[in-house]
C-alpha atoms as a PDB file:
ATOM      1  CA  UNK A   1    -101.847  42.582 185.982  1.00  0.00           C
ATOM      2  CA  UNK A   2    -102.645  39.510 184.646  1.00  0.00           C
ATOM      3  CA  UNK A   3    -105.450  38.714 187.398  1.00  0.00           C
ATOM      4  CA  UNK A   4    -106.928  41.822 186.774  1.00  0.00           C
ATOM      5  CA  UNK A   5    -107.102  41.358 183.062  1.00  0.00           C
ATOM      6  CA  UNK A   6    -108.123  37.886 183.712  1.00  0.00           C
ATOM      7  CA  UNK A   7    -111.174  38.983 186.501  1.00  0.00           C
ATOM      8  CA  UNK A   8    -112.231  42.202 183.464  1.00  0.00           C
ATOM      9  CA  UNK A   9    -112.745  39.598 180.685  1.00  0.00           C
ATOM     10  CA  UNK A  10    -114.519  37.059 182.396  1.00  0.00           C
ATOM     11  CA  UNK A  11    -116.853  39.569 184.749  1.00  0.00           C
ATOM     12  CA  UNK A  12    -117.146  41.027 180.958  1.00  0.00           C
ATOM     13  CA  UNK A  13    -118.048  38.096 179.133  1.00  0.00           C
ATOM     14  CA  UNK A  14    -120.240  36.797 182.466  1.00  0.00           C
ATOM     15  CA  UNK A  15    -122.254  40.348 181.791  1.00  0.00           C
ATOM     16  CA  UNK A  16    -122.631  40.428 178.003  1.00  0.00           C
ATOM     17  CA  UNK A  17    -124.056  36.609 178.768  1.00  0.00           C
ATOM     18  CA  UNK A  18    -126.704  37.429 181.525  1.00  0.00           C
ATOM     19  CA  UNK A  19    -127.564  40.849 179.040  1.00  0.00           C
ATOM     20  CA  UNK A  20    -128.369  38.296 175.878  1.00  0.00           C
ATOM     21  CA  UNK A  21    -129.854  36.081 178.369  1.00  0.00           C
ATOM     22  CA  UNK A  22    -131.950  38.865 180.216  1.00  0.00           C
ATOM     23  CA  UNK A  23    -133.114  40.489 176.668  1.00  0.00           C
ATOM     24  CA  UNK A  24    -134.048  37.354 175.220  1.00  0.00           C
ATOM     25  CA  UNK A  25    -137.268  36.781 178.031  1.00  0.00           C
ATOM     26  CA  UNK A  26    -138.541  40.295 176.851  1.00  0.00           C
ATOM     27  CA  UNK A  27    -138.080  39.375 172.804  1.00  0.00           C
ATOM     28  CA  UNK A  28    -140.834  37.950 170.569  1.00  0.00           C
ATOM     29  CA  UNK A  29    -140.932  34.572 172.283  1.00  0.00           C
ATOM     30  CA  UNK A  30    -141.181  36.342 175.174  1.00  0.00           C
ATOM     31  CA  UNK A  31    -139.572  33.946 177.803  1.00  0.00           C
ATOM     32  CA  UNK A  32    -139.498  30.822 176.354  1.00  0.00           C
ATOM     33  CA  UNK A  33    -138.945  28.272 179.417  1.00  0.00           C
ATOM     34  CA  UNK A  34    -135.288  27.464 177.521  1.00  0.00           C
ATOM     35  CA  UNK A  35    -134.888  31.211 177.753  1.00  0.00           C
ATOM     36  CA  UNK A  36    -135.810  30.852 181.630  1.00  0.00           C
ATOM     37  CA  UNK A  37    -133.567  28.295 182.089  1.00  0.00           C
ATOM     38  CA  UNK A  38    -130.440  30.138 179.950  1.00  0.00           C
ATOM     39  CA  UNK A  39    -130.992  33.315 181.767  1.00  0.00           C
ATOM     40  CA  UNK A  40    -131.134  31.724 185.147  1.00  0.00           C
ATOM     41  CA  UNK A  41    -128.073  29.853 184.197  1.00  0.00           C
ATOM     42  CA  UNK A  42    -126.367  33.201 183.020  1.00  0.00           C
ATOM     43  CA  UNK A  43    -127.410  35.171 186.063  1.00  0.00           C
ATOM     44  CA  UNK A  44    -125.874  32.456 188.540  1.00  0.00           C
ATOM     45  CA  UNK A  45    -122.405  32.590 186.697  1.00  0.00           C
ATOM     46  CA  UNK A  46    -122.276  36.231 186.668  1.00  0.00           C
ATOM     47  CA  UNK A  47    -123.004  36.480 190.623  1.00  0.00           C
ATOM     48  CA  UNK A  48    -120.683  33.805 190.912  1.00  0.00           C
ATOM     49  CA  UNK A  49    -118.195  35.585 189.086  1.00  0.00           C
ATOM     50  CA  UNK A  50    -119.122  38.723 191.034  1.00  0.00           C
ATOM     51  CA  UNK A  51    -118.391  36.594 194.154  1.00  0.00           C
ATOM     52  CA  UNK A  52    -115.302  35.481 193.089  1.00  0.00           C
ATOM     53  CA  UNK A  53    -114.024  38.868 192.640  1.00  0.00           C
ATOM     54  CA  UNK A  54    -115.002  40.091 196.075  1.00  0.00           C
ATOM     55  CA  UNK A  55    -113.033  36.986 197.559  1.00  0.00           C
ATOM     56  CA  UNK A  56    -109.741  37.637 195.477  1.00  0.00           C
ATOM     57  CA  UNK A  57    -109.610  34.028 194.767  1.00  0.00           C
ATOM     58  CA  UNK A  58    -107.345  33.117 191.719  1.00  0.00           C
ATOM     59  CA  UNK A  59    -108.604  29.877 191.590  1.00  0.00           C
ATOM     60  CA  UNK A  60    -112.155  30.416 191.612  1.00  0.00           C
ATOM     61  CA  UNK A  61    -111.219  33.522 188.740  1.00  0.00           C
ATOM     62  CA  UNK A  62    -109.110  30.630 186.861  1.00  0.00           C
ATOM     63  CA  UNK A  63    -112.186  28.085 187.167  1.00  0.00           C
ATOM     64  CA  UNK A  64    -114.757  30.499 186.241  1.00  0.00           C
ATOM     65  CA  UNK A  65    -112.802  31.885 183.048  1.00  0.00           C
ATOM     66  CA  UNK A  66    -112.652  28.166 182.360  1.00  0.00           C
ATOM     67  CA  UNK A  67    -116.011  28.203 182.347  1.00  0.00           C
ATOM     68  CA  UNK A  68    -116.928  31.133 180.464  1.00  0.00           C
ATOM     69  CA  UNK A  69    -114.798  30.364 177.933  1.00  0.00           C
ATOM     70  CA  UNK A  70    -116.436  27.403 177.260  1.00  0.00           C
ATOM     71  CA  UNK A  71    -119.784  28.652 177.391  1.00  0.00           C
ATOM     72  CA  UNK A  72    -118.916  31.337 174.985  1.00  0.00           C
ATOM     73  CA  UNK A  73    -117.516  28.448 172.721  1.00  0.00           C
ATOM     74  CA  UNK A  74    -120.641  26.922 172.552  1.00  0.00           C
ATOM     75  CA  UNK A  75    -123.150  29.826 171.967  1.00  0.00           C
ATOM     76  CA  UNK A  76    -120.329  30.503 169.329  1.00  0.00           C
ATOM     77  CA  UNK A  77    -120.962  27.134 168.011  1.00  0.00           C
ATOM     78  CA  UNK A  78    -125.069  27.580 168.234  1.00  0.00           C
ATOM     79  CA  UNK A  79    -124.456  30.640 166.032  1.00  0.00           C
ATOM     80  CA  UNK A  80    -123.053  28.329 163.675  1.00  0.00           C
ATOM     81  CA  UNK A  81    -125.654  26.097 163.204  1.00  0.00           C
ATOM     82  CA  UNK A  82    -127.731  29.059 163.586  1.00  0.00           C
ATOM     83  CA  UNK A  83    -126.253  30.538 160.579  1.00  0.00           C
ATOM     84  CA  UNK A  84    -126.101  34.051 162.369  1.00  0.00           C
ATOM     85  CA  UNK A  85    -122.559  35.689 161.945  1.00  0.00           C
ATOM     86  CA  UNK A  86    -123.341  38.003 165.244  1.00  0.00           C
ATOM     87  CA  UNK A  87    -124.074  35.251 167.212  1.00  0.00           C
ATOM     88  CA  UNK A  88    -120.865  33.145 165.737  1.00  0.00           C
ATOM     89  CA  UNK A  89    -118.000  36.065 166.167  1.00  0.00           C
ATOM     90  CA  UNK A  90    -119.304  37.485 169.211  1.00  0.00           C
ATOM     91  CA  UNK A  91    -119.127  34.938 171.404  1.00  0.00           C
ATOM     92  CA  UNK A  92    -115.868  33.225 169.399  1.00  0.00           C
ATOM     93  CA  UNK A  93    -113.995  36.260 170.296  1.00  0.00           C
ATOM     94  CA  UNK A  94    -114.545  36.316 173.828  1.00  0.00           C
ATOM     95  CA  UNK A  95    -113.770  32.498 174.150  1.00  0.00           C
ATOM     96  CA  UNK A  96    -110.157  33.035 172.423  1.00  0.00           C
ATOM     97  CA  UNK A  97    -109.808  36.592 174.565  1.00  0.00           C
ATOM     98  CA  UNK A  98    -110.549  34.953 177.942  1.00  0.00           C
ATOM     99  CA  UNK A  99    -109.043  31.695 177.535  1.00  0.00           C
ATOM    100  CA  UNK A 100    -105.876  33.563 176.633  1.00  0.00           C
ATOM    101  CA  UNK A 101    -106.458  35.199 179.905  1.00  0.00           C
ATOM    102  CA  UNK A 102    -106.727  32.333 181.263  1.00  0.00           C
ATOM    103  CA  UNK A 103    -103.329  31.077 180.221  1.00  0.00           C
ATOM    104  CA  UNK A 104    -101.535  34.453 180.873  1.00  0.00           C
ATOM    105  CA  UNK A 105    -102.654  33.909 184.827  1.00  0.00           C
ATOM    106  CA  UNK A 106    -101.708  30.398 185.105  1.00  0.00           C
ATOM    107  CA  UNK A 107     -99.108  31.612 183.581  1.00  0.00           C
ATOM    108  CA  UNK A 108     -98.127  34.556 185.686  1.00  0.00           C
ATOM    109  CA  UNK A 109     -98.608  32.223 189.074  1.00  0.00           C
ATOM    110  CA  UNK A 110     -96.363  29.746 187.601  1.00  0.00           C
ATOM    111  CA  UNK A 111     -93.815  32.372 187.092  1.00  0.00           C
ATOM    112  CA  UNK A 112     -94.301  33.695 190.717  1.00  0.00           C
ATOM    113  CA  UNK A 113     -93.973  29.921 192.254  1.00  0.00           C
ATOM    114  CA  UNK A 114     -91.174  29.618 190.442  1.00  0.00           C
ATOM    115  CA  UNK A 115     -89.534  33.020 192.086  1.00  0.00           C
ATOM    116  CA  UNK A 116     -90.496  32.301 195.510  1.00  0.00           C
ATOM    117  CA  UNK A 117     -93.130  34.172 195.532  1.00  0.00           C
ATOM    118  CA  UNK A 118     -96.273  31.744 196.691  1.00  0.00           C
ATOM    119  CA  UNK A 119     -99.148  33.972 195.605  1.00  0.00           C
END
């Protein structure tokens, strides 16, 4: 349960970053080369992610919700300085929700170690 939860919000989050990411080339600016460069960035993480869940790895889930919670912290904290409530919450919410699924997998295989159960 809590791998599955864990692999939903971060292949969500990984998504909802490539979408911005993918929208933001065909928006006024029209793709930017920072744009580029944040879309390729948010592509790779979501394959990766994508990989990750194809391989049942609970590390590389664990690592990669790592990541995306702090790259949702920071687009969070652009949104700040940006002075754009959408772009503040947004991504502030799914920092707290996947770093709190995070914890409830470490969590959960900590537990099962504990048991005897290795996996």
């Amino acid at each position: 349960m809590a791998y599955g939860s864990c692999v939903i919000v971060t292949t969500m989050s990984a998504l909802v970053s490539a979408g911005f990411s993918v929208v933001g080339l065909f928006g006024p600016s029209g793709g930017d080369v920072f744009e580029r460069y944040a879309a390729s960035r948010s592509i790779a993480l979501l394959i990766a992610v994508l990989c990750c869940l194809a391989l049942r790895s609970r590390v590389a889930i664990a690592a990669l919700a790592l990541v995306m919670t702090l790259v949702q912290g920071f687009d969070g904290v652009i949104g700040v300085f940006a002075h754009d409530p959408a772009k503040t919450y947004g991504p502030f919410v799914f920092a707290v929700v996947n770093f709190a699924a995070l914890v409830w997998l470490l969590r959960s295989r900590e537990v099962g170690q504990a048991a005897g159960n290795p996996n």
